[in-house]
N, C-alpha and C. Protein backbone atom coordinates (compact mmCIF):
# COMPACT_ATOMS: atom_id res chain seq x y z
N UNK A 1 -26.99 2.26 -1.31
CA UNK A 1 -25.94 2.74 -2.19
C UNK A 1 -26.47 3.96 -2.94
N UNK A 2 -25.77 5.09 -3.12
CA UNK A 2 -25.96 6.17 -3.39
C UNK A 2 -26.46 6.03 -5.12
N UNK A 3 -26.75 6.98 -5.99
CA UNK A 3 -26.52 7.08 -7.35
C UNK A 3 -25.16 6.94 -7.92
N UNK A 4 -24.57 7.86 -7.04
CA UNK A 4 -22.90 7.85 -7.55
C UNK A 4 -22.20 6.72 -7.41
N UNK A 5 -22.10 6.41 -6.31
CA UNK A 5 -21.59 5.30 -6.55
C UNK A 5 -22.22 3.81 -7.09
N UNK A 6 -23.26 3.70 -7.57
CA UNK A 6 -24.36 2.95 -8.57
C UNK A 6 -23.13 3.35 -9.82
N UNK A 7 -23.43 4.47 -10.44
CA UNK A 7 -22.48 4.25 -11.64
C UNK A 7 -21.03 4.62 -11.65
N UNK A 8 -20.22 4.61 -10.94
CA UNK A 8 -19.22 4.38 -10.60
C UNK A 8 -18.77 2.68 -10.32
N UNK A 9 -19.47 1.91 -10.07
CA UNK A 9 -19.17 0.81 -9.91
C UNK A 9 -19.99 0.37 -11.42
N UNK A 10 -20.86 0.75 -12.38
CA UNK A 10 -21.04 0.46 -13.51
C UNK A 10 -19.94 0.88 -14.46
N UNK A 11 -19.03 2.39 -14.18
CA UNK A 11 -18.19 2.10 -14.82
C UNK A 11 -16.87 1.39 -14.53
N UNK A 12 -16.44 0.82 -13.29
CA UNK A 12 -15.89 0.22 -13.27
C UNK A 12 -16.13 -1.55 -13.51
N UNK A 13 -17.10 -1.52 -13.82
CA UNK A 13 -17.71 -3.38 -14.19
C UNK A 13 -17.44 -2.55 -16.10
N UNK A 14 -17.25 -1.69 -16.58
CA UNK A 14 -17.10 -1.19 -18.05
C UNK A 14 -15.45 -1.78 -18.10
N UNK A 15 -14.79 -1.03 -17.06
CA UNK A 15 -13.46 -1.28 -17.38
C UNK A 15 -13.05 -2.58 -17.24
N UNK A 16 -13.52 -3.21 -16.30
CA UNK A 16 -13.74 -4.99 -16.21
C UNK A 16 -13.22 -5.34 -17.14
N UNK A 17 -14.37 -5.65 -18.01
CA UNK A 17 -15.47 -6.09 -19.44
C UNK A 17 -14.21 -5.65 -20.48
N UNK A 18 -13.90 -4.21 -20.44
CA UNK A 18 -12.82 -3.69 -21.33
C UNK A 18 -11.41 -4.24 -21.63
N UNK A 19 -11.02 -4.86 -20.59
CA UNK A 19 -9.37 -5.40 -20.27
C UNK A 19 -9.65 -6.85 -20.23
N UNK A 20 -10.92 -7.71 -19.99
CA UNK A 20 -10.75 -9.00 -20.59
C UNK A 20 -11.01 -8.91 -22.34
N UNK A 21 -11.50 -7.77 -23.12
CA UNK A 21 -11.56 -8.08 -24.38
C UNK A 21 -10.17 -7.72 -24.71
N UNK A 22 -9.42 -6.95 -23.86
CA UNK A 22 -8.14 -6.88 -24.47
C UNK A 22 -7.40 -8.05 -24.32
N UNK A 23 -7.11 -8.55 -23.23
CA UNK A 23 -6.44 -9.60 -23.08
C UNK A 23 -7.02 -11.00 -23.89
N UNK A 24 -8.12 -11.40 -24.38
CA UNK A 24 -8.69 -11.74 -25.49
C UNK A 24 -8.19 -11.53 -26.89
N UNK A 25 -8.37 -10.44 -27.46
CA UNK A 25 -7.61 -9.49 -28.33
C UNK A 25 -5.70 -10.23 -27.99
N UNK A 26 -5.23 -9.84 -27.21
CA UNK A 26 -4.22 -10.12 -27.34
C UNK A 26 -3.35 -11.36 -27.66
N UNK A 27 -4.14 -12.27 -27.17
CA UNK A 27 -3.90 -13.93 -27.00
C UNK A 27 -4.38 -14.35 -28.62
N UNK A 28 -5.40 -13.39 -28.94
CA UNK A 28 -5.31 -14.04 -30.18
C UNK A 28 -4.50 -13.60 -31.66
N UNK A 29 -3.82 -12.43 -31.37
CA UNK A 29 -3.08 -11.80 -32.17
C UNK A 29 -1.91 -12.42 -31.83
N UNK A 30 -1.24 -12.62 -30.37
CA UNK A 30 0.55 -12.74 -29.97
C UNK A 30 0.71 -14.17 -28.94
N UNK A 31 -0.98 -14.96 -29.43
CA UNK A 31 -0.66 -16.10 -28.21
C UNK A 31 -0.79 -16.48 -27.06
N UNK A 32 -1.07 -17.29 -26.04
CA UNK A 32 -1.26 -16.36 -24.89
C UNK A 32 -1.17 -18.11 -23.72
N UNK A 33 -1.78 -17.82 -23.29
CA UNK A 33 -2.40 -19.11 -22.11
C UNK A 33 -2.86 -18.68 -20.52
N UNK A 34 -2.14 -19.70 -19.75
CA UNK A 34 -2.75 -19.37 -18.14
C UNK A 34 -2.69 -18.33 -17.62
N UNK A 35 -1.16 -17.92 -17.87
CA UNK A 35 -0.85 -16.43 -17.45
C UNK A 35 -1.29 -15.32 -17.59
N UNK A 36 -1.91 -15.40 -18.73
CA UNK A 36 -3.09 -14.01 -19.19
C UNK A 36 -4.20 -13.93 -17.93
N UNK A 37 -4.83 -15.07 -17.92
CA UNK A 37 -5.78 -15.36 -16.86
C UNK A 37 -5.02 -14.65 -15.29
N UNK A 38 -4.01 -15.29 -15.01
CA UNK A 38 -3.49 -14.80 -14.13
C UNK A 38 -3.27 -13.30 -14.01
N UNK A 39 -2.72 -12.58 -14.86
CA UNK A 39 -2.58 -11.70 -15.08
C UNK A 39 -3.90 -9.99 -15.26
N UNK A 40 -4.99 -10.88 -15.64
CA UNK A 40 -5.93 -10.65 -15.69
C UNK A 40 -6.55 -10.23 -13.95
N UNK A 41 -6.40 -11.46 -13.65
CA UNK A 41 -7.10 -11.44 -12.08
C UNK A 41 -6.25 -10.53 -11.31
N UNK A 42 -4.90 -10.51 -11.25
CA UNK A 42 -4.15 -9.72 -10.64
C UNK A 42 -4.21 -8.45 -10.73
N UNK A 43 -4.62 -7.91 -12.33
CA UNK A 43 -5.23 -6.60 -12.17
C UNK A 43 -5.93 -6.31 -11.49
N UNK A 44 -7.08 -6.77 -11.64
CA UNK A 44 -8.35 -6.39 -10.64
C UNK A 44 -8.36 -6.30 -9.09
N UNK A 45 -7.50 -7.43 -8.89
CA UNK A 45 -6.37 -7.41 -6.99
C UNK A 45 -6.24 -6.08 -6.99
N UNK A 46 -5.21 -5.42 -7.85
CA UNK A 46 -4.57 -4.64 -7.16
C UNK A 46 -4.93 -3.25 -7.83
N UNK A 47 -5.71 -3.12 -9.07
CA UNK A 47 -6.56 -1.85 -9.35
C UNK A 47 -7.96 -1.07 -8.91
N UNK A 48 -8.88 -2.74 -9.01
CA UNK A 48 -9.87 -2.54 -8.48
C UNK A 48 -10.37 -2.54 -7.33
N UNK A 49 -9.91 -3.53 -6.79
CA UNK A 49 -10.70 -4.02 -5.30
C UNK A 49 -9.92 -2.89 -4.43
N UNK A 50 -9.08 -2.44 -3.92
CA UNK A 50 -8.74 -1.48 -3.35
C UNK A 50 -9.07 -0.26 -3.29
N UNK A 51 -9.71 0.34 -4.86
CA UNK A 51 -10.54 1.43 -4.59
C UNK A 51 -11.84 1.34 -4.55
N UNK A 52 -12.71 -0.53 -4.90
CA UNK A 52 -14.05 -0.42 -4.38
C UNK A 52 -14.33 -0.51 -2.79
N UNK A 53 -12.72 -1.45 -2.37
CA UNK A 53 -12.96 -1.95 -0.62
C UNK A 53 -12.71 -0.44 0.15
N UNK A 54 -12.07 0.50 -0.64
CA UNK A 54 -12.36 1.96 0.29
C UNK A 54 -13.74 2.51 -0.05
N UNK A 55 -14.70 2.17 -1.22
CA UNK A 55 -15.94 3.04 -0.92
C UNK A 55 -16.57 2.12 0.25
N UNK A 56 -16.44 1.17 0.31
CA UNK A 56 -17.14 0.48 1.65
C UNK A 56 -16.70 0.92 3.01
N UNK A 57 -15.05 0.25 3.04
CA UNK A 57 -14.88 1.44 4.47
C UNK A 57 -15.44 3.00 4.39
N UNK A 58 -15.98 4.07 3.70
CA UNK A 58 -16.22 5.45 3.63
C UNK A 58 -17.61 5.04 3.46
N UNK A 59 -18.33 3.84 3.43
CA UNK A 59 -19.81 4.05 3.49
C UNK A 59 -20.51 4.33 2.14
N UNK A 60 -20.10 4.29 0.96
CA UNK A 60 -20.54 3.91 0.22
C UNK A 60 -21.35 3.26 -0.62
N UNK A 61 -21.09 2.23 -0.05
CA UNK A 61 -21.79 1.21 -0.14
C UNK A 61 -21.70 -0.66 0.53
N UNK A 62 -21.93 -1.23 0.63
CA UNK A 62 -22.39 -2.31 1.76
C UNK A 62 -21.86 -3.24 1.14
N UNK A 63 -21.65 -4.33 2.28
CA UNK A 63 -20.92 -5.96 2.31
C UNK A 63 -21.29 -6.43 0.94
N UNK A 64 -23.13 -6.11 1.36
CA UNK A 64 -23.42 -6.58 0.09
C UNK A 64 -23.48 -6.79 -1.61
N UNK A 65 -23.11 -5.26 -1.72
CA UNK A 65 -22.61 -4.78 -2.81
C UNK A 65 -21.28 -5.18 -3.29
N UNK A 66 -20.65 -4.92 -2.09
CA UNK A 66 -19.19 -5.78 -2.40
C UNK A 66 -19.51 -7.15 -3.10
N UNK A 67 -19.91 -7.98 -2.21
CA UNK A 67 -20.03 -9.80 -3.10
C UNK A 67 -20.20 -9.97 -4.26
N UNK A 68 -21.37 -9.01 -4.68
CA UNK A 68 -22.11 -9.08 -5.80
C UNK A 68 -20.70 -8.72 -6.90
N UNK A 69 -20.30 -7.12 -6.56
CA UNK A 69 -19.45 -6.84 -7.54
C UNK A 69 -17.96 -7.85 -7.56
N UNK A 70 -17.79 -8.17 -6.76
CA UNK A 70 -16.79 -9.38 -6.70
C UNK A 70 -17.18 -10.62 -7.38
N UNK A 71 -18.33 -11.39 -7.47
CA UNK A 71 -18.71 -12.35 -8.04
C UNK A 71 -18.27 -11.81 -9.60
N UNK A 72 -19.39 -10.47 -10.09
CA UNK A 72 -19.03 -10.20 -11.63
C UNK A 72 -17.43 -10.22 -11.46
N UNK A 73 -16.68 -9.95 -11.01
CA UNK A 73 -15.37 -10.00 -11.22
C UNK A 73 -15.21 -11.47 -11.73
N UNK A 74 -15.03 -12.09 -10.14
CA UNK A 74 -14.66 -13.88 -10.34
C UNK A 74 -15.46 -14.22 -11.57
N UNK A 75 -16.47 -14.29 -12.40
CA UNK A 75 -17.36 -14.30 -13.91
C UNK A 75 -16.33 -13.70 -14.87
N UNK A 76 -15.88 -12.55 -14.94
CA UNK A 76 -14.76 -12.28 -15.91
C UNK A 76 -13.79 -13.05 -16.08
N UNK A 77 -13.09 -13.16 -15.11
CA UNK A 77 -11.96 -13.67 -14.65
C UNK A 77 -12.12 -15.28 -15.41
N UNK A 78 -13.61 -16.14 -15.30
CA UNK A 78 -13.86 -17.37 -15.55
C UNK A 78 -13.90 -16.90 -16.96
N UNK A 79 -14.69 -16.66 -17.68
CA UNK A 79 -15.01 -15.82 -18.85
C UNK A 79 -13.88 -15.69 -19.95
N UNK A 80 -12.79 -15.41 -19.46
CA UNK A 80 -11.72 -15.01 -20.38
C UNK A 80 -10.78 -16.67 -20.23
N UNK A 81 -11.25 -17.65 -19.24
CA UNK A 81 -10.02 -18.43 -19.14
C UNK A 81 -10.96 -19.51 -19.92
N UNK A 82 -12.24 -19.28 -19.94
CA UNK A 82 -12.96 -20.14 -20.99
C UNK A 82 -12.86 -19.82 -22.70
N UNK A 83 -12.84 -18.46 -22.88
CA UNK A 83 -12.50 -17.96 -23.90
C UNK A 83 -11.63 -18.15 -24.72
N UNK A 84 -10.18 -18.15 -23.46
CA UNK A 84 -8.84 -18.67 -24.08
C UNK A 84 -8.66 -20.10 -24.26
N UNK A 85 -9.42 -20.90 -23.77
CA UNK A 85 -9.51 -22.86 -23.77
C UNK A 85 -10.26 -22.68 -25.35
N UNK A 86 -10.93 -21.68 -25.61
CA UNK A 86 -11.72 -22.36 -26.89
C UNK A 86 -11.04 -21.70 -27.77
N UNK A 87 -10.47 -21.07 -27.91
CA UNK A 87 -9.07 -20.57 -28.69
C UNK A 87 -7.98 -21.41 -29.06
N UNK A 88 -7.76 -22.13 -27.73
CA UNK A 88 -7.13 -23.08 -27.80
C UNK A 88 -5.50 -22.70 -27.45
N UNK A 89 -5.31 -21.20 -26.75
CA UNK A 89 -4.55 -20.66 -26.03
C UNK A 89 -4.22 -21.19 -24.85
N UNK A 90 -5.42 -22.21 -23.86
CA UNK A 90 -4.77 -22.78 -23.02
C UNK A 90 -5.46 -24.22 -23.45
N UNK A 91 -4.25 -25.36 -22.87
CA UNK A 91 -4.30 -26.74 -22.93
C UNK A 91 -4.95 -27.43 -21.79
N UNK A 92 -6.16 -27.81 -21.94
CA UNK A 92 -6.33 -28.79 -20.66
C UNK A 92 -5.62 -30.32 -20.40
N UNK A 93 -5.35 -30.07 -19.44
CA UNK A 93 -4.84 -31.43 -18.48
C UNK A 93 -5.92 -32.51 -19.07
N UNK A 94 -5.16 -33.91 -19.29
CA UNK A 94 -5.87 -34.79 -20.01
C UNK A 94 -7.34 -35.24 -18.55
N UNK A 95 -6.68 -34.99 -17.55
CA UNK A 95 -7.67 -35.54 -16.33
C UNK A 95 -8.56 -34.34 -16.47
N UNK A 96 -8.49 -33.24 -16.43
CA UNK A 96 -9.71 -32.12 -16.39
C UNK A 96 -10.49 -32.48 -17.86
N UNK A 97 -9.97 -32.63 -19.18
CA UNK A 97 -10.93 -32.87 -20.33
C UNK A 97 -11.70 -34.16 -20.12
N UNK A 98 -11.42 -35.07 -19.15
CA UNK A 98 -11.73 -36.62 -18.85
C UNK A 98 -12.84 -36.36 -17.85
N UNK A 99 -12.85 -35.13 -17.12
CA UNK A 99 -13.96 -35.19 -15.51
C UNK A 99 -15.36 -34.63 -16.02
């Protein structure tokens, strides 16, 4: 993987990081729950991964790089829906607080 795209994918793990403190931020000012989460992940579907899965097709950078930056994704994604449970924005199912 090149330099450039080294921090190009650092600033896009910035913008990550940036839009779960908003959606954080938001849930706790106007409320929030699953859907944030959802909403959350769906960004990244359809903002991110499409312009990191073209530096890979153009050679950019490798399978491997992909996983990795996908895992920190799926970590955000967990991150903010743990965030919002201890907020108390989302309700667990009496069987998930029980397992």
């Amino acid at each position: 993987m090149t330099e450039d795209v080294r921090r190009e994918l650092e600033d896009l793990k910035a913008i990550v990081v940036a839009w779960k403190e908003s959606y954080i931020k938001l849930a706790r000012e106007n409320g929030g729950g699953e859907f944030l989460v959802e909403e959350y992940s769906s960004e990244i579907d359809e903002l991110v991964f499409p312009y990191v899965y073209k530096m890979v097709k153009l050679g950019g950078m490798e399978i491997e790089d992909l996983m990795v930056f996908s895992r920190f994704c799926y970590r955000q994604v967990l991150e903010l829906r743990e965030a919002l449970i201890d907020m108390g924005a989302i309700l667990l199912e009496k069987e998930e607080c029980d397992a």
